[in-house]
C-alpha atoms as a PDB file:
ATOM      1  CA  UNK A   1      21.423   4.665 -15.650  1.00  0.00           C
ATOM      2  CA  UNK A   2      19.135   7.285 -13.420  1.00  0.00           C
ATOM      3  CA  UNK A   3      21.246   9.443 -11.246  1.00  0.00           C
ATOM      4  CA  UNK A   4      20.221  10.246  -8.409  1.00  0.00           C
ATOM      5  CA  UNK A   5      21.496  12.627  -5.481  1.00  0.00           C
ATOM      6  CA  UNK A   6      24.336  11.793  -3.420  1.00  0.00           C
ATOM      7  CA  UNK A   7      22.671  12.831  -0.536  1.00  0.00           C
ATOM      8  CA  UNK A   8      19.790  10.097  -0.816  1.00  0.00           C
ATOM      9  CA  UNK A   9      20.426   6.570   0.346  1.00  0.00           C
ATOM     10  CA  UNK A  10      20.383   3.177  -1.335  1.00  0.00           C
ATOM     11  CA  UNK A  11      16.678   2.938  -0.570  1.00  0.00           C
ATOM     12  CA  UNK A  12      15.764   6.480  -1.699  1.00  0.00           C
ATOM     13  CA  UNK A  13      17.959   5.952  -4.893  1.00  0.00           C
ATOM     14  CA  UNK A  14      15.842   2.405  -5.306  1.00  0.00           C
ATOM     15  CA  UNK A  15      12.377   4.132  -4.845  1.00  0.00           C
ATOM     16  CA  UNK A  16      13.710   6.698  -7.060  1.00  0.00           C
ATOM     17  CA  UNK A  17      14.512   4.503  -9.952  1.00  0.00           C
ATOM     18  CA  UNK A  18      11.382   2.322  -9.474  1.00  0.00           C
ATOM     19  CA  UNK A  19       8.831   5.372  -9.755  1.00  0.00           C
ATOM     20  CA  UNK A  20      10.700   7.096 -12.742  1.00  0.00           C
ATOM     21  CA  UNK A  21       9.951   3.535 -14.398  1.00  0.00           C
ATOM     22  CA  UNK A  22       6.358   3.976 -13.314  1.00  0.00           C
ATOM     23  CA  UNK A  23       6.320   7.193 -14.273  1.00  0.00           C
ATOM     24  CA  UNK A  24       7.495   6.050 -17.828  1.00  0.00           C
ATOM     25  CA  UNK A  25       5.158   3.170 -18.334  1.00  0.00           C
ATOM     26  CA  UNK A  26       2.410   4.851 -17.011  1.00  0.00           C
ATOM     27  CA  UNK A  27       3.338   8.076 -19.836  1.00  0.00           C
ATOM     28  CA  UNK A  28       3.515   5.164 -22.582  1.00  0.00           C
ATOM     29  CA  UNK A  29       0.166   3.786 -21.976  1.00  0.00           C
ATOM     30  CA  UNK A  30      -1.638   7.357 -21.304  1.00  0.00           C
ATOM     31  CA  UNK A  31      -1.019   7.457 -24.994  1.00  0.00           C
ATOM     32  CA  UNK A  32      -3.187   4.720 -26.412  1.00  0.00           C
ATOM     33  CA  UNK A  33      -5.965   4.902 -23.013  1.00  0.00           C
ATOM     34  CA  UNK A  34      -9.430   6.757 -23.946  1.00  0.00           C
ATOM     35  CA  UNK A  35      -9.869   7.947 -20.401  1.00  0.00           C
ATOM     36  CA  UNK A  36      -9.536  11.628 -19.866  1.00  0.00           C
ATOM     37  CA  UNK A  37      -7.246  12.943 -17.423  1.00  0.00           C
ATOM     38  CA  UNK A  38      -7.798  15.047 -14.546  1.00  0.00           C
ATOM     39  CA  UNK A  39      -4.521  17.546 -15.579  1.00  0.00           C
ATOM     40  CA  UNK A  40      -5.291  19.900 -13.211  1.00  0.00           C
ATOM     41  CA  UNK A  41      -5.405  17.273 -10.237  1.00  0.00           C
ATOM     42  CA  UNK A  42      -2.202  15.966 -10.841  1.00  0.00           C
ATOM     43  CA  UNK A  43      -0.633  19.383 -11.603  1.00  0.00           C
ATOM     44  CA  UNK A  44      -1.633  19.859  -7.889  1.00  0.00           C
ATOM     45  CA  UNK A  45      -0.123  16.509  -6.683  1.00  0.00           C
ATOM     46  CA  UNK A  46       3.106  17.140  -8.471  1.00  0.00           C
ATOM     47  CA  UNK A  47       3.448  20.304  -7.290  1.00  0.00           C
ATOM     48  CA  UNK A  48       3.229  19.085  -3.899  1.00  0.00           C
ATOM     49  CA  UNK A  49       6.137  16.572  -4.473  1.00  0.00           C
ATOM     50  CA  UNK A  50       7.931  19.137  -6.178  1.00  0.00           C
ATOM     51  CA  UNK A  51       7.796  21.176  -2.813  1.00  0.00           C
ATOM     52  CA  UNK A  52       8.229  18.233  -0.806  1.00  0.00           C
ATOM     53  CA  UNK A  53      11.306  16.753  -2.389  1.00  0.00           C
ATOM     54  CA  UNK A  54      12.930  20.288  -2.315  1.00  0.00           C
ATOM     55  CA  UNK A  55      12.206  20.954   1.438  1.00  0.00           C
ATOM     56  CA  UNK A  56      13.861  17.454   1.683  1.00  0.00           C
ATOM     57  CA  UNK A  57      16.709  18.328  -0.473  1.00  0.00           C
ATOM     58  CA  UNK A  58      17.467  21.396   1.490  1.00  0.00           C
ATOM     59  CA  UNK A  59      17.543  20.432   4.618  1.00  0.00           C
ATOM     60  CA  UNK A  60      19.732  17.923   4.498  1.00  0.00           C
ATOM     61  CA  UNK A  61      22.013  19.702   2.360  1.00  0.00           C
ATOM     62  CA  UNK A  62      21.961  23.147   4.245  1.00  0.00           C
ATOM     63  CA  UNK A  63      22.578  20.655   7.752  1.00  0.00           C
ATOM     64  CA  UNK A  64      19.429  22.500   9.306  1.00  0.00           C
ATOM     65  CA  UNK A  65      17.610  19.266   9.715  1.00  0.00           C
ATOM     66  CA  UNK A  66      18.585  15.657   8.804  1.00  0.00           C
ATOM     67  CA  UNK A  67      15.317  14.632  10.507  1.00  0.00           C
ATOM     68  CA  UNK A  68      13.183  17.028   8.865  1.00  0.00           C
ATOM     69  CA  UNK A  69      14.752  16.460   5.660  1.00  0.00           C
ATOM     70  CA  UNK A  70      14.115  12.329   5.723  1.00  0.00           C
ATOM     71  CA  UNK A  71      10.513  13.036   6.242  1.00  0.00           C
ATOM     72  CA  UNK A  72       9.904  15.276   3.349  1.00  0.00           C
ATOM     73  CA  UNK A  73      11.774  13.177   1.178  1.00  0.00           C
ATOM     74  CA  UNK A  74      10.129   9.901   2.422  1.00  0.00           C
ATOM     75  CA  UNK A  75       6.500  12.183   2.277  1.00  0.00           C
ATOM     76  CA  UNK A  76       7.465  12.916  -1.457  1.00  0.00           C
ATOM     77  CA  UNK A  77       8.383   9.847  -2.804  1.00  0.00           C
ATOM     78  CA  UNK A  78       5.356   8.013  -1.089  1.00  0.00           C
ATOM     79  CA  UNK A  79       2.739  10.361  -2.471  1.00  0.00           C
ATOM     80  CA  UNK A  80       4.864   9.979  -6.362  1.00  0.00           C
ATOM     81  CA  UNK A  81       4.728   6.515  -5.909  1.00  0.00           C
ATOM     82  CA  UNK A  82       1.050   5.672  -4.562  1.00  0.00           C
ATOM     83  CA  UNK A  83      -0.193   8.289  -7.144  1.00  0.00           C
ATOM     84  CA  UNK A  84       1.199   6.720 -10.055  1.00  0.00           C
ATOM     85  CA  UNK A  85       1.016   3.437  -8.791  1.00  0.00           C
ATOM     86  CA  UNK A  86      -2.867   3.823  -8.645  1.00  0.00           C
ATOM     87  CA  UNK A  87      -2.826   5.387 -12.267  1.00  0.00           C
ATOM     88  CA  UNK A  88      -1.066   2.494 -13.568  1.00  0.00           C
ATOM     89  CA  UNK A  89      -3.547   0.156 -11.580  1.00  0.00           C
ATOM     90  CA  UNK A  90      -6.494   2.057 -13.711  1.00  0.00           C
ATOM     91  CA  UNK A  91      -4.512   2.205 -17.250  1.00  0.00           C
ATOM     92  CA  UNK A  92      -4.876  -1.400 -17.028  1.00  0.00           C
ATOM     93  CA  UNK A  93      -8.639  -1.242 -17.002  1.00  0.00           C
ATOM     94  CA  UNK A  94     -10.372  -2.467 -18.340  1.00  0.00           C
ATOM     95  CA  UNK A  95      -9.025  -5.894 -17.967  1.00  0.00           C
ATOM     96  CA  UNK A  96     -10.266  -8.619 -20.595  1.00  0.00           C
ATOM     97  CA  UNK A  97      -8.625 -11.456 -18.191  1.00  0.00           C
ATOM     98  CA  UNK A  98     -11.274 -13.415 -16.274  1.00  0.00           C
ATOM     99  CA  UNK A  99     -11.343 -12.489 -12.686  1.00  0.00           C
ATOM    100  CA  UNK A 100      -9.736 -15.782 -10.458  1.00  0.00           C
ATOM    101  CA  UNK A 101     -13.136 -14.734  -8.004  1.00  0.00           C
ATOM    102  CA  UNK A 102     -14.542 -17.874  -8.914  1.00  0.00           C
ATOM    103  CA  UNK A 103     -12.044 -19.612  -7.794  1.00  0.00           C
ATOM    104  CA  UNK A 104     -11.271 -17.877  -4.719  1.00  0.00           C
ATOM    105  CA  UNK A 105     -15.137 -18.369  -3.426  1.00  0.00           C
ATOM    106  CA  UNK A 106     -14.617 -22.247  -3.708  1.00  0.00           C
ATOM    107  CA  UNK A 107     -12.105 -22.197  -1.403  1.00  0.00           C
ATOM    108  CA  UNK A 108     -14.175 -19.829   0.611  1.00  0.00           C
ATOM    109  CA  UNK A 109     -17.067 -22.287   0.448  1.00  0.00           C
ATOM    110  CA  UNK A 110     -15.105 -24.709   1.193  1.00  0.00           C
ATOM    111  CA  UNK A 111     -13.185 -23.278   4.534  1.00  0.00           C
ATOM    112  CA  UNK A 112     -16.968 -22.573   5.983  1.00  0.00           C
ATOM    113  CA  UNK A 113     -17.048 -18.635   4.850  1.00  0.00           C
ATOM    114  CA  UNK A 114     -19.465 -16.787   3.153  1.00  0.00           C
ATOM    115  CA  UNK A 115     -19.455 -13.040   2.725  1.00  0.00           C
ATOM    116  CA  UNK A 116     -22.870 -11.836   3.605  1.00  0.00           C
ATOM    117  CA  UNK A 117     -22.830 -13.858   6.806  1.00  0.00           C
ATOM    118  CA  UNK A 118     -20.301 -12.250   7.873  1.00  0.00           C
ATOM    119  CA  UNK A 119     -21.328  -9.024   7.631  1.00  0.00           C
ATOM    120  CA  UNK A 120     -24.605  -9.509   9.079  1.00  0.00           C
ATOM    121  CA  UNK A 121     -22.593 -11.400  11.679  1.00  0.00           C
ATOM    122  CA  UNK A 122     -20.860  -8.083  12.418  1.00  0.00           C
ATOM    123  CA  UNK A 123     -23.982  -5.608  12.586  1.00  0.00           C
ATOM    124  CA  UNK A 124     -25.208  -7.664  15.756  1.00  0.00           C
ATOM    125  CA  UNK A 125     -22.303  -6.264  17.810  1.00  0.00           C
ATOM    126  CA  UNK A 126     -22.282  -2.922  16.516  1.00  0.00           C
ATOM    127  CA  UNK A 127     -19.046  -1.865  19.617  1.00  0.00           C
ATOM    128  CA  UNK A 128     -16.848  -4.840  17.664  1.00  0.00           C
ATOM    129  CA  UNK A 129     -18.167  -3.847  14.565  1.00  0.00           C
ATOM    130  CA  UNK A 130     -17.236   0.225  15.128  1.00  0.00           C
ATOM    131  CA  UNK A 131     -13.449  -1.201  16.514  1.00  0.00           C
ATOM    132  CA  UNK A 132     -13.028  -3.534  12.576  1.00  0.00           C
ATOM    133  CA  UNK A 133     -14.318  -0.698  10.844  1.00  0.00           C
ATOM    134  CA  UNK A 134     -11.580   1.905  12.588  1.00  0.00           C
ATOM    135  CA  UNK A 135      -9.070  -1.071  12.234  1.00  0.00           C
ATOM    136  CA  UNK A 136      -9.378  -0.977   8.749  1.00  0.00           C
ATOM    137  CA  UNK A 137      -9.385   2.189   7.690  1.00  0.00           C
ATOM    138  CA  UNK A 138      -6.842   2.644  10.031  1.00  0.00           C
ATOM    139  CA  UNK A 139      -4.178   0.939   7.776  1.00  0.00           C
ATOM    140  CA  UNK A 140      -2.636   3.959   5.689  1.00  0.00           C
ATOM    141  CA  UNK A 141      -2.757   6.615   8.539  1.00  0.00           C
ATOM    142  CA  UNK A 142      -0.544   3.814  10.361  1.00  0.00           C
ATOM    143  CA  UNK A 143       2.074   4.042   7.890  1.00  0.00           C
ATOM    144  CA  UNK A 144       1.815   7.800   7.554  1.00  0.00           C
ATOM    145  CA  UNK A 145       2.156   8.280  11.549  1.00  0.00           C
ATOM    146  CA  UNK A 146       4.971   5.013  11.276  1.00  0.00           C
ATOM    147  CA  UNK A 147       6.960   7.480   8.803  1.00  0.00           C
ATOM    148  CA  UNK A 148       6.790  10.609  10.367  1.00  0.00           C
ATOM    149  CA  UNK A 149       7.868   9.140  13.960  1.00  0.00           C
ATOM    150  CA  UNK A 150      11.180   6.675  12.773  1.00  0.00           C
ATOM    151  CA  UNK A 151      12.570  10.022  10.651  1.00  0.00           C
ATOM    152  CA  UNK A 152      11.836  12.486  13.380  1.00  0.00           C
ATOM    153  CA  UNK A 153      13.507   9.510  15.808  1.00  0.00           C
ATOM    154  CA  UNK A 154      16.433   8.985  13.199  1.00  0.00           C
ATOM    155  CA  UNK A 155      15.346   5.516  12.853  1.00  0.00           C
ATOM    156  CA  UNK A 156      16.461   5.489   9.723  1.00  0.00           C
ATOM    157  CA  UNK A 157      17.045   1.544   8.669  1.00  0.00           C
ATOM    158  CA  UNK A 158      13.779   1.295   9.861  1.00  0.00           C
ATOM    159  CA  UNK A 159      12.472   4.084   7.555  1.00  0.00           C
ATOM    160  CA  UNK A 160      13.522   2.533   4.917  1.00  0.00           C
ATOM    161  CA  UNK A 161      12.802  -0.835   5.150  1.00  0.00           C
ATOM    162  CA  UNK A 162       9.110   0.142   5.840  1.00  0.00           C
ATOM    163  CA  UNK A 163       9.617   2.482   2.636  1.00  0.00           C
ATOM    164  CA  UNK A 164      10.405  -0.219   0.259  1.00  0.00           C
ATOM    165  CA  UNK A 165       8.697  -3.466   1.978  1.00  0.00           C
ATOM    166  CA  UNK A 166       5.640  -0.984   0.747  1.00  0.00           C
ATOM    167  CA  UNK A 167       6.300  -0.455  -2.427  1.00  0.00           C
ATOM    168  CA  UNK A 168       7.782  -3.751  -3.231  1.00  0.00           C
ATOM    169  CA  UNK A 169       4.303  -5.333  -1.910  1.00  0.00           C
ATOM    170  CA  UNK A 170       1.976  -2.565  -3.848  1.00  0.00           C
ATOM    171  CA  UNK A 171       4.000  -2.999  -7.274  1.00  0.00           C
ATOM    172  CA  UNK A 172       3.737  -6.971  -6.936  1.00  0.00           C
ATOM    173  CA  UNK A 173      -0.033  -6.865  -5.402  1.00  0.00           C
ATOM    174  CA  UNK A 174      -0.771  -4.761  -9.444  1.00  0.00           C
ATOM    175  CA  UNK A 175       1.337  -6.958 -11.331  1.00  0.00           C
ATOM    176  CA  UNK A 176      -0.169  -9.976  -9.744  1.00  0.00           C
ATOM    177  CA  UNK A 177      -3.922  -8.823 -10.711  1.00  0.00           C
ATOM    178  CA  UNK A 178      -2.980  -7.743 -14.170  1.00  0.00           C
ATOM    179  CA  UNK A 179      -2.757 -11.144 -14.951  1.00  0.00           C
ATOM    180  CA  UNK A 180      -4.937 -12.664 -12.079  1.00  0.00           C
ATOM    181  CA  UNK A 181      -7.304 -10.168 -11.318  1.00  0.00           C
ATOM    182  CA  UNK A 182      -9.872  -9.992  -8.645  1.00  0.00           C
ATOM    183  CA  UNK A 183     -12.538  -8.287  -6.815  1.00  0.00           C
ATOM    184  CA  UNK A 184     -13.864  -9.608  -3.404  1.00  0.00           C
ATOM    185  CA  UNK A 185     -16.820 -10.894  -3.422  1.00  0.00           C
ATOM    186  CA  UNK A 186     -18.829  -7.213  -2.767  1.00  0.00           C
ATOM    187  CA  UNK A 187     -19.080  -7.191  -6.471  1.00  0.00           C
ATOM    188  CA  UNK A 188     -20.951 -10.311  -7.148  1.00  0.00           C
ATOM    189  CA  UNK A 189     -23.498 -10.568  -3.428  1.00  0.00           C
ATOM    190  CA  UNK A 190     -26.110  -8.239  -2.886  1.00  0.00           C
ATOM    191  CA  UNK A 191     -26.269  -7.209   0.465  1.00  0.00           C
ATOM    192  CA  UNK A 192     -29.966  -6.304   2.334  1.00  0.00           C
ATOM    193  CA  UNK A 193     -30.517  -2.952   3.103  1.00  0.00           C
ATOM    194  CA  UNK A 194     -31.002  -3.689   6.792  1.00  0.00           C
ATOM    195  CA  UNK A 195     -27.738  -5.677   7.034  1.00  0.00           C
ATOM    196  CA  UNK A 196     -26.413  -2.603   5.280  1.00  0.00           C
ATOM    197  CA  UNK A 197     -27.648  -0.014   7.556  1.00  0.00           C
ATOM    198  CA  UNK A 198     -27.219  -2.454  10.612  1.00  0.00           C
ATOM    199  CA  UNK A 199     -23.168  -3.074   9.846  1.00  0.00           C
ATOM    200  CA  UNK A 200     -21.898  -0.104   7.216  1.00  0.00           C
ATOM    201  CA  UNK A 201     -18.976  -2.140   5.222  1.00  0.00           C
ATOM    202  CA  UNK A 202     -16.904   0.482   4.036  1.00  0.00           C
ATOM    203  CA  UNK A 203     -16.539  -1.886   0.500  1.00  0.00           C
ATOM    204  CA  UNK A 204     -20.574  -2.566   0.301  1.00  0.00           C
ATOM    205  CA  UNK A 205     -21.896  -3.973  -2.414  1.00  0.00           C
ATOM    206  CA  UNK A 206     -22.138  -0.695  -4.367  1.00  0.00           C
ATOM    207  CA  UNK A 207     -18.652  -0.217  -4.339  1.00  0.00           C
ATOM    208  CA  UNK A 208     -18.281  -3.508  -5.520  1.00  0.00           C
ATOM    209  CA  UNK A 209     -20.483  -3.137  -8.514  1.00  0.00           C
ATOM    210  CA  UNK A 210     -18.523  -0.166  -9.292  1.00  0.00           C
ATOM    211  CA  UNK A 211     -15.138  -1.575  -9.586  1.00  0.00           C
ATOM    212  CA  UNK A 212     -16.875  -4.898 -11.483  1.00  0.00           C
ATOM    213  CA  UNK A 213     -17.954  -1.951 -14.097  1.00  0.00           C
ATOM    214  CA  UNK A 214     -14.324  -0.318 -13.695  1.00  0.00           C
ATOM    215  CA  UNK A 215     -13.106  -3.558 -14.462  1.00  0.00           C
ATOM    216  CA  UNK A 216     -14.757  -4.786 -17.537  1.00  0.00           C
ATOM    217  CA  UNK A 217     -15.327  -1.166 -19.330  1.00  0.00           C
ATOM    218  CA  UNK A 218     -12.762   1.013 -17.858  1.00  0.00           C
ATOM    219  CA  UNK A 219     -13.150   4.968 -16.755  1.00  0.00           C
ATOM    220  CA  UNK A 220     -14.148   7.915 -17.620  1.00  0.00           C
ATOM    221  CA  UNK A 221     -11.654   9.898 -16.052  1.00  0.00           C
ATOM    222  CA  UNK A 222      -8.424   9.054 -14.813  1.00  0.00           C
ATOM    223  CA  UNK A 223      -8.256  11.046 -11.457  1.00  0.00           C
ATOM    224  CA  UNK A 224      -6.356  10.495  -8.446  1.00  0.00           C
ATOM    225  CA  UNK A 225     -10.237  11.490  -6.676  1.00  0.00           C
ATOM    226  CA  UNK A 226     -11.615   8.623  -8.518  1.00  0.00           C
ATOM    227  CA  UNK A 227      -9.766   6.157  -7.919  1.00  0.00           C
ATOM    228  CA  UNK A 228     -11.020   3.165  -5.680  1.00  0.00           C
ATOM    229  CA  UNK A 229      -8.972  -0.032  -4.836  1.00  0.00           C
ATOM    230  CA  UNK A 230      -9.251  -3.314  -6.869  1.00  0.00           C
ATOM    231  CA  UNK A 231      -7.317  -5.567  -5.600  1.00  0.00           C
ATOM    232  CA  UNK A 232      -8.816  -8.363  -3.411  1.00  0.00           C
ATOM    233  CA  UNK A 233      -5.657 -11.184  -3.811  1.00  0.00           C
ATOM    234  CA  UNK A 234      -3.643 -10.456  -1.749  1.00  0.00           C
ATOM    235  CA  UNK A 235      -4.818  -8.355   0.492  1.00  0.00           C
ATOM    236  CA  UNK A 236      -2.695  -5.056   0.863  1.00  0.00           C
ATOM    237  CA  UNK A 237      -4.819  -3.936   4.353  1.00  0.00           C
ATOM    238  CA  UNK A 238      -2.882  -7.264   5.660  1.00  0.00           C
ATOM    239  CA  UNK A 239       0.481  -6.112   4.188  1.00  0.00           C
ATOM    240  CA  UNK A 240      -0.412  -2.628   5.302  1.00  0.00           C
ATOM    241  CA  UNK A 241      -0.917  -4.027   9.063  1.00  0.00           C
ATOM    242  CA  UNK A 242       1.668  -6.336   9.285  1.00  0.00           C
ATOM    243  CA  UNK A 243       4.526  -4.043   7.849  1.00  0.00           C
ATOM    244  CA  UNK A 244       3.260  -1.303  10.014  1.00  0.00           C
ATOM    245  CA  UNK A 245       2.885  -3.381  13.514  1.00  0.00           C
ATOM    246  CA  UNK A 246       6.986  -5.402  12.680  1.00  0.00           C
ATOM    247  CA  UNK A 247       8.285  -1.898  11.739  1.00  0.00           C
ATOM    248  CA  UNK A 248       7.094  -0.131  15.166  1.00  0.00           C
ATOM    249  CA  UNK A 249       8.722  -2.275  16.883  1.00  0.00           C
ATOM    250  CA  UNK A 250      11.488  -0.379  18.351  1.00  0.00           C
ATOM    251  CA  UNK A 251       9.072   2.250  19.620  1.00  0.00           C
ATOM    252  CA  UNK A 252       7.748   0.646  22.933  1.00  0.00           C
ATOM    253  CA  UNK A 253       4.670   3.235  23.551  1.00  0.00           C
ATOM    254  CA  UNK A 254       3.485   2.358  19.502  1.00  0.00           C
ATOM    255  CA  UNK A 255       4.276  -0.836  19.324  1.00  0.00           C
ATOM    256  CA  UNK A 256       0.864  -2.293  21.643  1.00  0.00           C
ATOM    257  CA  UNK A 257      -1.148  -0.325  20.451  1.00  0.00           C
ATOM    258  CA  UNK A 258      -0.115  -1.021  16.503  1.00  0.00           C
ATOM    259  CA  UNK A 259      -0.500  -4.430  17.554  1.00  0.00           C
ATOM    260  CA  UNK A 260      -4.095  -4.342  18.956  1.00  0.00           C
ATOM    261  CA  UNK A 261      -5.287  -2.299  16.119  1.00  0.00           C
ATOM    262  CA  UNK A 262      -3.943  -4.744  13.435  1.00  0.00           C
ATOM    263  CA  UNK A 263      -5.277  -7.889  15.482  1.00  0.00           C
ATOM    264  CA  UNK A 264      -9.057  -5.986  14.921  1.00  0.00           C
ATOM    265  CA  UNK A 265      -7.604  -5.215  10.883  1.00  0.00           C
ATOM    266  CA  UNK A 266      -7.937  -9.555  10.574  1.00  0.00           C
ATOM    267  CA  UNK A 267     -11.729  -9.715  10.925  1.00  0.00           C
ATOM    268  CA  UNK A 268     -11.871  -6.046   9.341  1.00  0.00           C
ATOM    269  CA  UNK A 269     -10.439  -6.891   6.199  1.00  0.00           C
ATOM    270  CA  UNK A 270     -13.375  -9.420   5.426  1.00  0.00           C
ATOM    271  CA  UNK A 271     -16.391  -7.290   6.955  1.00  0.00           C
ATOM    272  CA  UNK A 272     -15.150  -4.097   5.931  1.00  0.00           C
ATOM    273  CA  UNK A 273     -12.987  -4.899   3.262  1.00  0.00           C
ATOM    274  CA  UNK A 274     -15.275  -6.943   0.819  1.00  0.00           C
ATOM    275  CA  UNK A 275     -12.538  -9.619   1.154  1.00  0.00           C
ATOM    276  CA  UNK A 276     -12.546 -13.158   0.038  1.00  0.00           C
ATOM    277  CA  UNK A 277     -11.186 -15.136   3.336  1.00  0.00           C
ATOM    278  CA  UNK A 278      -8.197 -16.811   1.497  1.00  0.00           C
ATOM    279  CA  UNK A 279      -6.860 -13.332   0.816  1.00  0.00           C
ATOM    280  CA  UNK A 280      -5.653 -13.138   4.525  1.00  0.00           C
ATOM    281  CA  UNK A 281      -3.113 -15.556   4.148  1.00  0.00           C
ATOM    282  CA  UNK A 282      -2.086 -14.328   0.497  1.00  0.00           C
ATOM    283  CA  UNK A 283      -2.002 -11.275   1.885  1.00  0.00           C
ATOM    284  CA  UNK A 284       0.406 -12.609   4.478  1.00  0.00           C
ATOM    285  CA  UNK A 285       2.347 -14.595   1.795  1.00  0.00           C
ATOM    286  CA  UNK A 286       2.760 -10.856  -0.515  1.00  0.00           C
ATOM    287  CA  UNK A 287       4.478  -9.429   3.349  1.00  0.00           C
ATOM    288  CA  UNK A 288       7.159 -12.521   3.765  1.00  0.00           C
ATOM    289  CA  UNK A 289       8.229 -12.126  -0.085  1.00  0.00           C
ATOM    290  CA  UNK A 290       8.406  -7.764  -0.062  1.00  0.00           C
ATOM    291  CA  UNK A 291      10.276  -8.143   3.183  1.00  0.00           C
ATOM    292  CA  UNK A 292      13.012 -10.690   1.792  1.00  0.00           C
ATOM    293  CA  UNK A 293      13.379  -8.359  -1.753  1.00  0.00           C
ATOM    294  CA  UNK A 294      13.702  -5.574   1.251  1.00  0.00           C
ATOM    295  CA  UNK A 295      16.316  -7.426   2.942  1.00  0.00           C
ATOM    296  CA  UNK A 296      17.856  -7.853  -0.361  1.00  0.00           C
ATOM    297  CA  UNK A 297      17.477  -4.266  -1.772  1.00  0.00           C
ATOM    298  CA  UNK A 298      18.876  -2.778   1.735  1.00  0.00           C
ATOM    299  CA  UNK A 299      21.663  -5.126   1.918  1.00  0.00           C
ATOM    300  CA  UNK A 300      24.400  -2.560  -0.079  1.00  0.00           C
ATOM    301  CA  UNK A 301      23.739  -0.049   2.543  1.00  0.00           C
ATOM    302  CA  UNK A 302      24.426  -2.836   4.884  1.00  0.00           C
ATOM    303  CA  UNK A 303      27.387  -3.190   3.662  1.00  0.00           C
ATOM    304  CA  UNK A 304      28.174   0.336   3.565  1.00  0.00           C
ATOM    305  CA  UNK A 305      27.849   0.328   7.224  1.00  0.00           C
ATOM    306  CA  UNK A 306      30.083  -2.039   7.992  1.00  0.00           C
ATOM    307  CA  UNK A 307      33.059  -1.423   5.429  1.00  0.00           C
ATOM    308  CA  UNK A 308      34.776   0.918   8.432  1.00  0.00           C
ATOM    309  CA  UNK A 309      34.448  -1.517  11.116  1.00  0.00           C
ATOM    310  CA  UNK A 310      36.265  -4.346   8.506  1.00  0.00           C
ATOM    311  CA  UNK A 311      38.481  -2.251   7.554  1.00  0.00           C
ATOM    312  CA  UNK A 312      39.849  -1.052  10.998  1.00  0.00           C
ATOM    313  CA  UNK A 313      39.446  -4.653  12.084  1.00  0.00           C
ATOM    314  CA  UNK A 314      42.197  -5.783   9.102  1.00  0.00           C
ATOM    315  CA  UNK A 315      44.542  -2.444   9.554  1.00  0.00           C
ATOM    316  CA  UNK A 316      44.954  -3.330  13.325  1.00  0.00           C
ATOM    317  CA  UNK A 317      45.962  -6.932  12.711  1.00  0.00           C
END
């Protein structure tokens, strides 16, 4: 069984455990993948975890900080887990599995959407255009901001259930597209170069023909620079949004505006995203089941918290 220390709670000790087993399937199949790795990259990444996880360590141990010391350990395990979670993402590559793309466009075509019509949609109102693209690429920083604000506000429940909802959603989201793997439809329409220039998708078709040749041969080089996301079903931007706008909830200046922003993320995931339109509501579908597993994963500390109150509830009866 992993130890971990007794100053890190059950969520910590559960992110813990699930990115040493990362860490250890990802070390297994490094072994038989011909992509070379970018050492010196990573030596840089794990160094800054290293220093992260210490500063964390410290301050709650020395009593200095309990604040500071929950966002250098949540900082630290985020960055482990995301790094090797996007590793493992690329060991997989390339993927012999047919892509479920196909599939996912008939039910496009069949709901009324098509990708390119869309996005030229979008370049004819270039002010709601600018506010999706933001939106977007807005998604990450959210969380970042979301983490630093509930440790610094010792929301800590709240910490962690954002912490693991995350992680529980990423790891699924990869597992889910090892075996059913898709791509959006930027890697299979050609986009004109004045709809390009007119609307600017972040995921054009470029990138899409980039992780269709990621896909079927692999890469090169196995650098956390290099990386590019892969996953169209579900869409993570919607997990992203939706974990970020429920878990700012109990900050009333952040929560509008997190709620505003994520509204614009909808439309942003399919112009800017290179998203199929069923992947909204898978998307949506990936949140409900990585916030039950949270509820379940969180529910010893529950526990925890209210063994005193039972306890001095029986004693004075």
């Amino acid at each position: 069984m992993i130890k971990t220390p007794a100053c890190y709670e059950v969520a910590e000790k559960f992110l813990f455990r699930v990115t040493l087993a990362l860490l250890a399937v990802d070390a297994f199949l490094i072994t038989f993948h011909q992509a070379a790795i970018d050492w010196p990259a990573y030596s840089i990444l794990s160094g800054l975890v290293l220093i992260l996880l210490s500063l964390g360590f410290f301050y709650r141990q020395s009593g200095r900080s309990a604040e500071l010391g929950s966002v250098t350990t949540a900082a630290g395990i985020f960055i482990l887990f995301t790094g090797l979670l996007s590793l493992l993402n690329y060991l997989l590559t390339p993927n012999p599995r047919p892509t479920i793309d196909y599939w996912l466009m008939r039910l496009d075509t069949m709901l009324g959407y098509d990708w390119p019509t869309i996005v030229a949609w979008a370049g004819q109102y270039p002010w709601f255009n600018q506010v999706m693209r933001f939106a977007y690429i807005s998604t990450l920083p959210q969380i970042v901001l979301l983490v630093i604000i509930l440790a610094l506000s010792n929301r800590i429940r709240e910490l962690h259930s954002l912490m693991v909802s995350v992680a529980i959603a990423s790891l699924m989201a990869v597992i889910f597209w090892t075996f059913l793997p898709s791509l959006g439809p930027s890697a299979y329409f050609e986009l004109s170069a004045d709809v390009l220039q007119r609307s600017r998708p972040v995921v054009s078709s470029t990138y899409g023909a980039e992780i269709l040749s990621h896909l079927n041969n692999g890469i090169s080089l196995l650098s956390p620079d290099e990386f590019r996301g892969m996953i169209a079903f579900p869409s993570m931007h919607i997990v992203l949004a939706g974990t970020a706008t429920l878990h700012s909830r109990s900050i009333r200046w952040l929560f509008p505006a997190y709620i505003l922003i994520n509204l614009a993320v909808i439309p942003g995931v399919l112009v800017h995203g290179g998203h199929h339109l069923v992947d909204i509501p898978g998307g949506i579908a990936l949140l409900v089941v990585a916030l039950a597993c949270t509820r379940k994963v969180l529910e010893p500390d529950h526990q925890q918290e209210l063994a005193p109150d039972i306890r001095i509830i029986a004693e004075s009866h």
